[in-house]
Every structure is written in structure tokens, then in C-alpha cells.
Protein backbone atom coordinates (compact mmCIF):
# COMPACT_ATOMS: atom_id res chain seq x y z
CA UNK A 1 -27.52 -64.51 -143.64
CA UNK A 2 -27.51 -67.14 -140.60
CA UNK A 3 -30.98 -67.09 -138.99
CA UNK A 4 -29.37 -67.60 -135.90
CA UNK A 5 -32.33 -70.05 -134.38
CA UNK A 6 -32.33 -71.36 -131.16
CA UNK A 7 -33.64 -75.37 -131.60
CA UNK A 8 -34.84 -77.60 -128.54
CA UNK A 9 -35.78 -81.13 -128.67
CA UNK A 10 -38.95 -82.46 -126.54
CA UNK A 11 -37.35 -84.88 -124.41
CA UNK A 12 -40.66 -86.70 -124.41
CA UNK A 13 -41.14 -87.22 -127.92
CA UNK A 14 -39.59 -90.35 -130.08
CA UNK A 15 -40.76 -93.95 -129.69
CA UNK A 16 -42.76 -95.38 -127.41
CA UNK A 17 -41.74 -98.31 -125.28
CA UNK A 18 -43.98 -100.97 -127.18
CA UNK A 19 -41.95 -99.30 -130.53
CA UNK A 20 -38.61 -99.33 -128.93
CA UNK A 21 -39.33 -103.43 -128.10
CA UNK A 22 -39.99 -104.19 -131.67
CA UNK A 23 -37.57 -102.45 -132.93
CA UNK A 24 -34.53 -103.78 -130.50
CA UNK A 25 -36.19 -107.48 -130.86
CA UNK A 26 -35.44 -107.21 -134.94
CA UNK A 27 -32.19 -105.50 -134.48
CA UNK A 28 -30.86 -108.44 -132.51
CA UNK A 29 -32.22 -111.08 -134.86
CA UNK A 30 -30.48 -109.10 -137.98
CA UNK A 31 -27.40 -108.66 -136.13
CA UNK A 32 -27.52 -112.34 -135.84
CA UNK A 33 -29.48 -113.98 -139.19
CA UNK A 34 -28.69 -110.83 -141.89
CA UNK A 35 -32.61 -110.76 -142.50
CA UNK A 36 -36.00 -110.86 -141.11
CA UNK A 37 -39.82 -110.88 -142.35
CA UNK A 38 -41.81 -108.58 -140.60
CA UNK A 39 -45.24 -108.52 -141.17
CA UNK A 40 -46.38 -105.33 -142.36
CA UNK A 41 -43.44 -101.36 -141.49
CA UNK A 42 -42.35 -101.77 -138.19
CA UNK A 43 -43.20 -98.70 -137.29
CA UNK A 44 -45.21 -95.97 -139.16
CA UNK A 45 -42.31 -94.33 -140.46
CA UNK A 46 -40.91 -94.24 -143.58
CA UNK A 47 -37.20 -93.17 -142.92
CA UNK A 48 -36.84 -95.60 -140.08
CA UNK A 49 -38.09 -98.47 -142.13
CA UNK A 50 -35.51 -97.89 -144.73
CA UNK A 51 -33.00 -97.71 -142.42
CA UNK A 52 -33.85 -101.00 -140.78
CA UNK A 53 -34.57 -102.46 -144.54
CA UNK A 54 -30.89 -101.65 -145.27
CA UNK A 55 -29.80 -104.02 -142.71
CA UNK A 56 -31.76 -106.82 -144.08
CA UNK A 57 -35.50 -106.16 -142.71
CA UNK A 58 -38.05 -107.57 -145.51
CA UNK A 59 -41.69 -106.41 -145.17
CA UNK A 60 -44.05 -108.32 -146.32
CA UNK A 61 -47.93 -108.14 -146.19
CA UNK A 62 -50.22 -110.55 -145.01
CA UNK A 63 -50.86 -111.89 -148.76
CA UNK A 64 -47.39 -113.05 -148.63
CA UNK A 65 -47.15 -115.04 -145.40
CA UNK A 66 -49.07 -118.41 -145.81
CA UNK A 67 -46.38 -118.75 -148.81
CA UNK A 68 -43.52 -118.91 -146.35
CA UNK A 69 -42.00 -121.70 -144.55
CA UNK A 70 -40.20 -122.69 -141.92
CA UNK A 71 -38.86 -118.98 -141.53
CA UNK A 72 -39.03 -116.60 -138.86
CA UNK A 73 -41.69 -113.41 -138.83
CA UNK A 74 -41.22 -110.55 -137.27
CA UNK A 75 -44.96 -109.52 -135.84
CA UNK A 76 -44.92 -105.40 -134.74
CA UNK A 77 -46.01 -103.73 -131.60
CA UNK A 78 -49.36 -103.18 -133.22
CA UNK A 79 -50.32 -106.81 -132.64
CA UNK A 80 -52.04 -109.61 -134.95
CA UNK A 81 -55.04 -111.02 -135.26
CA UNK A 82 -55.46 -115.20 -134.62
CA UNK A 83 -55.45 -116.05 -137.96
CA UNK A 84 -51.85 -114.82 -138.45
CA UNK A 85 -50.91 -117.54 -135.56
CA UNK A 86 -52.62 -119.79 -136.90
CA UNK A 87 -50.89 -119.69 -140.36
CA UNK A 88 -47.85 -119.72 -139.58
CA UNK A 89 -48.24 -122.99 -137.17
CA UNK A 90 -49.54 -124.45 -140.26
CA UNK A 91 -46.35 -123.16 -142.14
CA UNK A 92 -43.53 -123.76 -139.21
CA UNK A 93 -42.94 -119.82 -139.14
CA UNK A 94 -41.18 -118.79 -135.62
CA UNK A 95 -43.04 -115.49 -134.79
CA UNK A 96 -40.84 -113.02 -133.08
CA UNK A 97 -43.61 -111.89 -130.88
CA UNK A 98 -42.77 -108.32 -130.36
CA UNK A 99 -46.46 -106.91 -129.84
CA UNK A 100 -46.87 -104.03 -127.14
CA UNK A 101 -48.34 -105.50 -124.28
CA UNK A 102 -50.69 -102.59 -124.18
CA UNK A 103 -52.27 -104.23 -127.22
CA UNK A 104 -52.06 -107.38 -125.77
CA UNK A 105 -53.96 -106.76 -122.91
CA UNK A 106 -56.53 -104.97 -124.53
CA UNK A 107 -56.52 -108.02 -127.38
CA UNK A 108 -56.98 -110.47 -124.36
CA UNK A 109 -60.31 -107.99 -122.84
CA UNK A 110 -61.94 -108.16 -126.00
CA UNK A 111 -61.60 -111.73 -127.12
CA UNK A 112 -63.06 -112.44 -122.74
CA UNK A 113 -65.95 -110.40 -123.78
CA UNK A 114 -66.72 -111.58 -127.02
CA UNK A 115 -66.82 -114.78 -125.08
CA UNK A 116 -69.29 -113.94 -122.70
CA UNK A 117 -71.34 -112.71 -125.94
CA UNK A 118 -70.81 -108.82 -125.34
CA UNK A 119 -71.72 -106.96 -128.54
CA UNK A 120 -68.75 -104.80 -129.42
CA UNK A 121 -67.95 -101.49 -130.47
CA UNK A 122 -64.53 -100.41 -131.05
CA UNK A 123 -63.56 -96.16 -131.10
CA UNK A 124 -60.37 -96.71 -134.01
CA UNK A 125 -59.17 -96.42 -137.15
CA UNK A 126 -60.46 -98.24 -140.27
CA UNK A 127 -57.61 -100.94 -141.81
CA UNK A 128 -55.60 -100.03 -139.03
CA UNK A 129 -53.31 -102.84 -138.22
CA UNK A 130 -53.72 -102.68 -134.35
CA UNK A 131 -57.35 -102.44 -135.35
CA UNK A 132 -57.10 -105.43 -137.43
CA UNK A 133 -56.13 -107.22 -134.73
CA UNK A 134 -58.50 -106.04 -132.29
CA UNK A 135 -61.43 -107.25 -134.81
CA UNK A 136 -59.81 -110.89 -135.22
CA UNK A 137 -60.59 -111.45 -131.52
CA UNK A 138 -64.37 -110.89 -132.61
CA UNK A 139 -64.36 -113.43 -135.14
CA UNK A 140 -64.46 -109.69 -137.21
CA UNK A 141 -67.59 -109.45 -135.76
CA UNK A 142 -66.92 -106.00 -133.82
CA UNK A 143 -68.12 -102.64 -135.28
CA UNK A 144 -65.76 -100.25 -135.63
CA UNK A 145 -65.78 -96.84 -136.07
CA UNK A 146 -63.27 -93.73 -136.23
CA UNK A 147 -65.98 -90.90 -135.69
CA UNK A 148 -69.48 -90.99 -133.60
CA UNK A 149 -71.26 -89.67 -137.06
CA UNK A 150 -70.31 -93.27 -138.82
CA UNK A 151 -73.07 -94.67 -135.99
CA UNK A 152 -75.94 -92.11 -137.03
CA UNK A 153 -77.43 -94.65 -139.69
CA UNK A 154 -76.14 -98.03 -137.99
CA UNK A 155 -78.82 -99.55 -136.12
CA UNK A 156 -77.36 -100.23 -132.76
CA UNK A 157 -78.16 -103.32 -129.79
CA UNK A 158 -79.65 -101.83 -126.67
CA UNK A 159 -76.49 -102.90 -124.39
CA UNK A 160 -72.90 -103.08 -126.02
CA UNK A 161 -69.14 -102.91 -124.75
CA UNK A 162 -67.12 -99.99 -126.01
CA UNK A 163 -63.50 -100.42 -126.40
CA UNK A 164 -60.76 -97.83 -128.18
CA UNK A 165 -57.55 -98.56 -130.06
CA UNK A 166 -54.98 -97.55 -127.60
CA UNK A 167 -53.60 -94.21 -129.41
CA UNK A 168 -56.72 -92.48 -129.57
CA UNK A 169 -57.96 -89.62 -127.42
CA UNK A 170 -58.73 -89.96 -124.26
CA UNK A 171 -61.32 -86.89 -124.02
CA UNK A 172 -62.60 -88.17 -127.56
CA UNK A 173 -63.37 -91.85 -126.25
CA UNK A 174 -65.24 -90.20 -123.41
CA UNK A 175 -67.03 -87.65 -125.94
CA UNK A 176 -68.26 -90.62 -127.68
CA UNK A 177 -69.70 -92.36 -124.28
CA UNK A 178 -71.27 -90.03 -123.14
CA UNK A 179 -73.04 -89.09 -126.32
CA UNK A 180 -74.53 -92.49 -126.63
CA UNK A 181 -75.36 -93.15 -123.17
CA UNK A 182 -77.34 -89.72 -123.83
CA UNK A 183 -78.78 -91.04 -127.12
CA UNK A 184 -80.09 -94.36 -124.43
CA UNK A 185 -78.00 -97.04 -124.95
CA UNK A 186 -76.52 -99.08 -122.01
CA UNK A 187 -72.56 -98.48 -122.55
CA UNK A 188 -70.13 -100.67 -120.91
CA UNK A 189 -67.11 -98.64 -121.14
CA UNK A 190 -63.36 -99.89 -121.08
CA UNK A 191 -60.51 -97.10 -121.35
CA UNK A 192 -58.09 -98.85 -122.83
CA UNK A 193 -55.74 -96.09 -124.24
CA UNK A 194 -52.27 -95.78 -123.84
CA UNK A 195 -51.34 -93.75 -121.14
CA UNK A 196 -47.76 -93.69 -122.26
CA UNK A 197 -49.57 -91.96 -125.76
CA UNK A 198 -52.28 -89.62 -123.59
CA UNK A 199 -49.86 -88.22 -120.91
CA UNK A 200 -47.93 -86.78 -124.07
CA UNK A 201 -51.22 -85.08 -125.23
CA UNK A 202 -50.95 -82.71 -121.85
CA UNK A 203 -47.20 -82.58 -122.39
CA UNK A 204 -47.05 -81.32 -126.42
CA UNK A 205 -49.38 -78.85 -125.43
CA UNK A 206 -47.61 -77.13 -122.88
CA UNK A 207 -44.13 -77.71 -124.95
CA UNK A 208 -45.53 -76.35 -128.00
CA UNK A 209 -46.85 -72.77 -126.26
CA UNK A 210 -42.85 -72.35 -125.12
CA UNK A 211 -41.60 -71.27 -128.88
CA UNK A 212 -42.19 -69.36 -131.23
CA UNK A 213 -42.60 -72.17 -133.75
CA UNK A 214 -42.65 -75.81 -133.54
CA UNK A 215 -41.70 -78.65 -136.06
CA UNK A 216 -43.41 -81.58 -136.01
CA UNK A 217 -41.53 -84.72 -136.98
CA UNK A 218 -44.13 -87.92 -138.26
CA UNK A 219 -44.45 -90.57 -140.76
CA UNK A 220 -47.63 -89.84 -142.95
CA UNK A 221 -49.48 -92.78 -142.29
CA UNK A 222 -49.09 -92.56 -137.95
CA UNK A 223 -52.66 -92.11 -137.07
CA UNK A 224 -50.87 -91.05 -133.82
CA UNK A 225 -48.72 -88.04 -135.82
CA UNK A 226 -51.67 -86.95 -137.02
CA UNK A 227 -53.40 -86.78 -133.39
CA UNK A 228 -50.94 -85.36 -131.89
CA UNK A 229 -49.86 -82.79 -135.08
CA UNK A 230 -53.39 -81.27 -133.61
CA UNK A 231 -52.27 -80.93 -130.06
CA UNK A 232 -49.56 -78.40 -131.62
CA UNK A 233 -51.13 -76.54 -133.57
CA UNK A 234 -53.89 -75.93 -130.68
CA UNK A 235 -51.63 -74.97 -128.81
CA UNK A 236 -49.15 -73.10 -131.38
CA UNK A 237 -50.61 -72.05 -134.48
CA UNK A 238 -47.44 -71.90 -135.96
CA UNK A 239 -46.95 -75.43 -136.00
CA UNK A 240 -45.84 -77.24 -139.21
CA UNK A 241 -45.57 -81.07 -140.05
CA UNK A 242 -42.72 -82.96 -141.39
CA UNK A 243 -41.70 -86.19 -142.18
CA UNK A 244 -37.83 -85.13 -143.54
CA UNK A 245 -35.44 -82.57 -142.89
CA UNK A 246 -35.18 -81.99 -147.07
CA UNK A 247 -39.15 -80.60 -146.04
CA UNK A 248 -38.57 -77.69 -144.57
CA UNK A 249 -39.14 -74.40 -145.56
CA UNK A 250 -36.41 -71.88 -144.61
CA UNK A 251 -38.77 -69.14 -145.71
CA UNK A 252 -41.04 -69.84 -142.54
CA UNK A 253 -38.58 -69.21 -139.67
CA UNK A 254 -37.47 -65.43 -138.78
CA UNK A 255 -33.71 -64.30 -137.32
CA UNK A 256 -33.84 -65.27 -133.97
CA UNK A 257 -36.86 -67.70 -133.55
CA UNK A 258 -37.00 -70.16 -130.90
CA UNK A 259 -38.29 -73.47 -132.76
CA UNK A 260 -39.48 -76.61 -130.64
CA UNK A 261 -38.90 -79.93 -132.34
CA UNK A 262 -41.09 -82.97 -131.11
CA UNK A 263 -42.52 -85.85 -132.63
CA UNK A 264 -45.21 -89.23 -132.78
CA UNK A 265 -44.31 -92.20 -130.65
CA UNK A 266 -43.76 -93.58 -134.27
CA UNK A 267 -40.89 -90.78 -134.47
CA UNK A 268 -37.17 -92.27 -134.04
CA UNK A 269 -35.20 -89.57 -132.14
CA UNK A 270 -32.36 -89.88 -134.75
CA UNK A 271 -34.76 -87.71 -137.10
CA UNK A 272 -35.16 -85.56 -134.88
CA UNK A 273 -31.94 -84.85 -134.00
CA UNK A 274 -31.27 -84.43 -137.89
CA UNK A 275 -34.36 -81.69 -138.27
CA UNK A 276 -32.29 -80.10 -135.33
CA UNK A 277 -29.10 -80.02 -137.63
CA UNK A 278 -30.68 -79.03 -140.74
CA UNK A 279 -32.74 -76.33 -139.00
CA UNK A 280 -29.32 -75.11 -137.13
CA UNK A 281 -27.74 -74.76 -140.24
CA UNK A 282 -30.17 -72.56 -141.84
């Protein structure tokens, strides 16, 4: 028996603008060339990386470029630390800057403060490759950290600089500085999250309360699914996460639901579009 569900899209959900960039930069150059290296997925998401593989993308990791020459590299919206620029002058290796200038910015505040000898801190993700390339402007000198607890046993300087990677939360970052301005440290703060990324915090929320149930479309490994995979399911309980149509479980939905579909900024709306399908069909 047809279940008969009614399926929306959140307009606000799919890729963000520094994503979109990256992704329209390579497209060109494969429409042109037939391939391009790019430095570590495109985007945190596994389906959309096979689909741009298929049209000649190679991925490589950063073990791999110092053995290429005069090629062209493909560096994501997550941005790269010097060293990578420095390697591939060494190696003649065009890079096909397509960094977010979010990151850049923020890359180009913490290298000016690490140059006036500011002790850093930086709110992200550990091995993440924005991260990564937040650290390289600190001679990897900045401590990072992804939760306020990591700092309990880490003896701290009196005065330091506090920076975030730019998909993290907002109310988080400002969790954090207030705690250790409480614990007596002299915190230099500088929001520097996404606001593209935290508007859609206040937006999924108030999307996700509309339906009776709401799919959530992410790659795995998008720190930024799994941030805003929370803001559902806050806001719905009867949230579930996906990263593939073939993942979802008819059993779930009732006759009649009304099912909201939205996704990370790492989410291309294609996917989307064939959860819709798939969920229509049921």
C-alpha cells in the first residue's frame, strides 16, 4: 500500500557558497583537461565525490603531492596550510586556489596574530583539514581543541587569543569564552564562524518542528552534518540521518506523514532531490 507522504525540501539546505566555488572551479577545469588532482574529497561527501571522480577528479592526499610535477592541484574550500604552497612551487604544481574566503580570512587573522606573538587557542576539530590549515599559520604551534574538557589538564598562558573553525557553534564558541574568562584567564576572543553555516542553525530548527518527520541528508565524515543532525533532532525527535536514499527505512514513516528533507552545507541538492524520489515512491 502507497504511504501516500507528503515530502518538502529545505530550500536552505545543500552547499554552501565556499562548496559551490570549489566545486564549479574543478568542473570547468575537467570539462576542459579530462582530469584534476585535488588535494584531499572535495567536499565531505561521499556520493558527490564519486560523481565528480567519474568525470576525471583524482584525490590524492598530502603524502602524494611533493611526488607530482608540473601538474595542476585542485586545493578545496577548506583551505591549506603554507607548506602545501610551498611544495608545490618547489614542484611547478598550478594550484587551483578554490579555498572559501571565509577560511581565508580567518587563515590571514591567525597567521597576523601569531605574528605579533599571541598565544593561540583554536575551538575545532582534531585532523580536520580546515583545521590543518588553521594550525600551519602557527608554525603548528596553536592548541586546539574540540571540547572545553580537553583544556582541564593543559596548563594554560595567562592571556591567549581564541579563534574557532568556521562551522562550529556559535553559542558553543561563546560557552567556551565565557567559561574560561570565569576560570581567570584574559581571553581575546575572535568569532570567526560562518554565518552562512550559523544562520542555518536558527533555520533547521524551525524547519524541522513543521513535519512530522525529517530526513537528514550528510556525508559521514561532515563535522558540519553531524552539528547540524543535532539541531533536528532538538527540534524533532523524529529525526533520522542519511547519507543514501538505498538507507532508508520504509518501516519508519506512517500513511500520510509529512517528512522534511534538509541537509549539511556539504549536502549536494541532487541527493536530496533523489531522497525526495525514493521517499515518494514508497
Amino acid at each position: 500500500m502507497a504511504l501516500n507522504l507528503t515530502v518538502d525540501i529545505d530550500k536552505d539546505s545543500g552547499f554552501c557558497f565556499g562548496v559551490v566555488y570549489a566545486i564549479d572551479m574543478a568542473e570547468e577545469i575537467l570539462a576542459e583537461e579530462g582530469y584534476l588532482y585535488c588535494l584531499g574529497d572535495i567536499v565531505h561527501n561521499d556520493e558527490e565525490v564519486a560523481r565528480l571522480k567519474a568525470k576525471g577528479l583524482r584525490i590524492i592526499d598530502h603524502a602524494v603531492l611533493p611526488t607530482l610535477s608540473n601538474e595542476k592541484v585542485l586545493i578545496r574550500a577548506h583551505g591549506e596550510a603554507p607548506e602545501t604552497y610551498r611544495i608545490a612551487l618547489e614542484n611547478n604544481i598550478t594550484l587551483i586556489d578554490a579555498s572559501c574566503p571565509v577560511v581565508l580570512k580567518l587563515q590571514n587573522r591567525i597567521k597576523t596574530s601569531f605574528d605579533q606573538k599571541d598565544k593561540i587557542l583554536i575551538f575545532g576539530k582534531h585532523g580536520h583539514a580546515e583545521v590543518i590549515g588553521l594550525q600551519g599559520q602557527t608554525n603548528n604551534e596553536a592548541l586546539v581543541f574540540q571540547d572545553i574538557s580537553e583544556l582541564d589538564q593543559v596548563e594554560l598562558p595567562a592571556s591567549f587569543t581564541l579563534y574557532s573553525q568556521t562551522t562550529k557553534s556559535v553559542d558553543k564558541f561563546y560557552a567556551i569564552k565565557d567559561e574560561l574568562i570565569k576560570r581567570g584567564y584574559e581571553v581575546k576572543a575572535n568569532d570567526t564562524i560562518c554565518r552562512q553555516v550559523s544562520n542555518r542553525y536558527e533555520d533547521l530548527g524551525a524547519f524541522a518542528r513543521q513535519y512530522d518527520k525529517i530526513v537528514f541528508v550528510s556525508g559521514k565524515k561532515s563535522s558540519n552534518g553531524k552539528v547540524l543532525f543535532e539541531v533536528c533532532q532538538n527540534a524533532n525527535p523524529a529525526s533520522y540521518f542519511i547519507s543514501d536514499p538505498a538507507e532508508l527505512d520504509a518501516s519508519v514513516f506512517a500513511e500520510n506523514d509529512r517528512i522534511g528533507i534538509c541537509g549539511a552545507t556539504s549536502t549536494p541538492m541532487w541527493l536530496m532531490k533523489d531522497v525526495k524520489a525514493s521517499l515518494e515512491a514508497l
